[in-house]
Protein backbone atom coordinates (compact mmCIF):
# COMPACT_ATOMS: atom_id res chain seq x y z
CA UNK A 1 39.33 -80.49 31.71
CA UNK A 2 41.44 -83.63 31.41
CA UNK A 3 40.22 -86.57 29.93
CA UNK A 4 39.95 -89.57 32.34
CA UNK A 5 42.07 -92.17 30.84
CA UNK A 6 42.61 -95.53 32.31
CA UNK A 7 46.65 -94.26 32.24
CA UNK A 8 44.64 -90.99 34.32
CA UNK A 9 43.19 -93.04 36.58
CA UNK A 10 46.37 -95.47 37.40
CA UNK A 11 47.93 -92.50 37.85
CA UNK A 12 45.42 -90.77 40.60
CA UNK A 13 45.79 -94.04 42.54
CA UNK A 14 49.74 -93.88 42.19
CA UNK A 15 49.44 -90.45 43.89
CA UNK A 16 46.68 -91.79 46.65
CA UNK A 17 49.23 -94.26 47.09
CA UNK A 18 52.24 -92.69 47.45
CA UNK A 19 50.84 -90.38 50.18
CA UNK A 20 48.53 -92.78 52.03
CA UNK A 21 51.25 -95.70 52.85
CA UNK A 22 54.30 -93.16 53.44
CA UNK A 23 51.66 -90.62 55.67
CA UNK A 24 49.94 -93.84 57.51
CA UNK A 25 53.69 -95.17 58.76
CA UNK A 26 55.10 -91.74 59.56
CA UNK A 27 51.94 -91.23 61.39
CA UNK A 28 51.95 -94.53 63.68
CA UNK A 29 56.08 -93.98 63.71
CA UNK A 30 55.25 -90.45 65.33
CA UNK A 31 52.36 -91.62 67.48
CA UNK A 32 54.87 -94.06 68.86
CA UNK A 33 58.07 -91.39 69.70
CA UNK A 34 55.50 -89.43 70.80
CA UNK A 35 54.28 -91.59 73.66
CA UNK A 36 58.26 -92.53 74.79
CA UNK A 37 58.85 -88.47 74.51
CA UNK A 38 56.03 -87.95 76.89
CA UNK A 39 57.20 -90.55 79.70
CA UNK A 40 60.67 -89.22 79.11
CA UNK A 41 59.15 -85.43 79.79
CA UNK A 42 57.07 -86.65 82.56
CA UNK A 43 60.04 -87.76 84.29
CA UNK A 44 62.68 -85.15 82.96
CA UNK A 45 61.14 -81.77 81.89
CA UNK A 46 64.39 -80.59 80.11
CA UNK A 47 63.94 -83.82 77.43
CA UNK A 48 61.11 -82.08 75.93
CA UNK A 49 63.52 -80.46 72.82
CA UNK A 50 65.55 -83.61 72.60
CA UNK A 51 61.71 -85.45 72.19
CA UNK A 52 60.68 -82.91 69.68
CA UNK A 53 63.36 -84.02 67.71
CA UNK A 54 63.50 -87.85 68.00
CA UNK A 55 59.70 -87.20 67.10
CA UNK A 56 59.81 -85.33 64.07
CA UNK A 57 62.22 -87.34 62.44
CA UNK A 58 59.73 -90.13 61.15
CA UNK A 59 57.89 -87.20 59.05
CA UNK A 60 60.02 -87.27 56.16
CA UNK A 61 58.94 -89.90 54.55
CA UNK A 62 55.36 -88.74 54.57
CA UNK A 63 57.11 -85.86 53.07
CA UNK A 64 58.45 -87.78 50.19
CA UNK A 65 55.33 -89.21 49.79
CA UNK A 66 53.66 -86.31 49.05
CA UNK A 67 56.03 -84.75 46.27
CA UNK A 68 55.97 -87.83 45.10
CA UNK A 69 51.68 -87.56 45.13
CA UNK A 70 51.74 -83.91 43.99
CA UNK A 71 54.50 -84.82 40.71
CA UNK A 72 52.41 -87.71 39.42
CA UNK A 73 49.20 -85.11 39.59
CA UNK A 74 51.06 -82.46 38.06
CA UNK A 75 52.62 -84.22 35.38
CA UNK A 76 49.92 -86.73 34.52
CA UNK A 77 47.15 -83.79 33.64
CA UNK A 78 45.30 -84.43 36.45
CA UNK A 79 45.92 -80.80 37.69
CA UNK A 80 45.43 -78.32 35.35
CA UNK A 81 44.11 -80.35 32.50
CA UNK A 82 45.56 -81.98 29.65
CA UNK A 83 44.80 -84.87 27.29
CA UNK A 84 44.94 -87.57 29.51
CA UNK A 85 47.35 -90.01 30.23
CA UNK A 86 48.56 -93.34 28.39
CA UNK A 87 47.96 -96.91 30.05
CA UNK A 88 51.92 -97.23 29.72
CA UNK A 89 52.27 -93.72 31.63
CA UNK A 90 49.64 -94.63 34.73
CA UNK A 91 51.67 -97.70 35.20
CA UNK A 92 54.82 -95.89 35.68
CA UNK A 93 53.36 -93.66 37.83
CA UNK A 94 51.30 -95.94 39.66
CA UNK A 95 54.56 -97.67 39.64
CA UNK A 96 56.23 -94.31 41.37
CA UNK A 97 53.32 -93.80 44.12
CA UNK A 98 54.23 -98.01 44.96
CA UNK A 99 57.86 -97.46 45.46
CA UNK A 100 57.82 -94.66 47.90
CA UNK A 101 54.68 -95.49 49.57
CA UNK A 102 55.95 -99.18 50.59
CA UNK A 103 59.43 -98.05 51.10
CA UNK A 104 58.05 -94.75 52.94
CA UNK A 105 55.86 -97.02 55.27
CA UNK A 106 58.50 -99.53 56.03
CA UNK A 107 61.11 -97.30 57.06
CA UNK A 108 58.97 -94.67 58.60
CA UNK A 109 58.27 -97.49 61.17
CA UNK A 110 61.34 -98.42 61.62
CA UNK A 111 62.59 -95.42 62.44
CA UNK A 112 59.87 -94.89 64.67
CA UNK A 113 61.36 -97.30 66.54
CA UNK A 114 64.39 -96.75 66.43
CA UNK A 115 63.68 -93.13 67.56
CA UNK A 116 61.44 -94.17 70.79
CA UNK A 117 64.41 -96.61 71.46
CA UNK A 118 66.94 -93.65 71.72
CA UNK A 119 64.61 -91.05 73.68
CA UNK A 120 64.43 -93.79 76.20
CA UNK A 121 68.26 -94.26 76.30
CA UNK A 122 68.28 -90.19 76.28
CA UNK A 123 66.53 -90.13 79.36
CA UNK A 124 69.22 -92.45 80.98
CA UNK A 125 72.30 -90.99 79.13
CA UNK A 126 72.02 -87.39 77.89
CA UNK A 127 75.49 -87.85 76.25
CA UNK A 128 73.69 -90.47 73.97
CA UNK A 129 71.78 -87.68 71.86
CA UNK A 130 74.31 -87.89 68.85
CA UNK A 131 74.56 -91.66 68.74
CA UNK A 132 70.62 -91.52 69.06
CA UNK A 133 69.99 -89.18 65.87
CA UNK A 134 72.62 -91.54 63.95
CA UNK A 135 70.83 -94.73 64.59
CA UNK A 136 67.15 -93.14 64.12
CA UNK A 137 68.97 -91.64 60.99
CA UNK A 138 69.61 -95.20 59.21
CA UNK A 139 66.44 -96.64 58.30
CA UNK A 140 65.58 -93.43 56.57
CA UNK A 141 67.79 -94.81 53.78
CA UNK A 142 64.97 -96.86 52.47
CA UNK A 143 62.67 -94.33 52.07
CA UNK A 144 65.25 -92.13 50.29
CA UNK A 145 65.92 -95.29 47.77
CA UNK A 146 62.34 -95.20 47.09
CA UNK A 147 61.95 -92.04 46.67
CA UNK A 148 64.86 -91.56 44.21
CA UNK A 149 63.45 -94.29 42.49
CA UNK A 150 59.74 -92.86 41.96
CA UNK A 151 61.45 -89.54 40.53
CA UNK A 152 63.78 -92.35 38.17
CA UNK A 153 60.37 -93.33 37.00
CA UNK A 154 58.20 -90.26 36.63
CA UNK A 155 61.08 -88.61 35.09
CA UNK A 156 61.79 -91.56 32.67
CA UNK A 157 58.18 -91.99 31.93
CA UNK A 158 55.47 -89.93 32.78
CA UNK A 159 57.14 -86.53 32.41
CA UNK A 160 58.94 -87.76 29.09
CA UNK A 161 56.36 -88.11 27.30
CA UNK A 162 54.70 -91.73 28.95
């Protein structure tokens, strides 16, 4: 069994973190291109794949968020026991689960956004597909700047020995 540690315990709230911000935007971003895909089926059936798509594109950042949730449990002991973790260590991870969930949230609903926007201009101008993905592509950026720097820090700290 693993000792609960304060560093423990910073770290389980890193990992709540991480999934809960990054999970809670890619779910309202989805929700959103959801809605727009619906009208845009509603009014052309053959948009349904293209609205798949544009939808589905806001999950990666709850994605990131949760390898980001599962590598702070892992490596902090809180799965599969261990001796606990060090204050220093549950800051750095706790650190990790605030990076990517903020970023995660941010640019999930952004791209959100971004995505409804194009399904709409789908709709209009099939031959706008390409240019759609491309802009719903770009505020994913964030989220993969957070979540290269949450591995920086678990891999720095937590699984080095923090």
């Amino acid at each position: 069994m693993v000792e609960i540690t304060l560093g423990t315990a910073l770290a389980a709230v890193g990992a709540g973190i991480a999934i809960a911000f990054a999970g809670f935007g890619s779910a309202i971003a989805q929700g959103n291109v959801a809605a727009a895909s619906v009208g845009a089926v509603a009014e052309k059936p053959e948009m349904f794949a293209r609205g798949i798509i544009f939808t589905a594109l806001p999950e990666t950042q709850a994605i990131y968020g949760f390898l980001i949730g599962i590598l702070v449990i892992v490596f902090s002991g809180i799965l599969g026991g261990g001796k606990g973790l060090s204050t220093t260590g549950g800051i750095i991870a706790l650190s990790a689960g605030l990076a990517i969930g903020v970023a995660g949230f941010g640019s999930a609903i952004a791209q959100g956004n971004v995505a409804a926007g194009s399904v709409g201009a789908v709709t209009e101008q099939p031959e706008m597909f390409a240019r759609g993905i491309i802009f719903t592509a770009l505020p994913e950026t964030q989220a993969i700047y957070g979540f290269l720097i949450a591995i920086l820090l678990l891999v720095g700290g937590v699984m080095g020995g923090g």
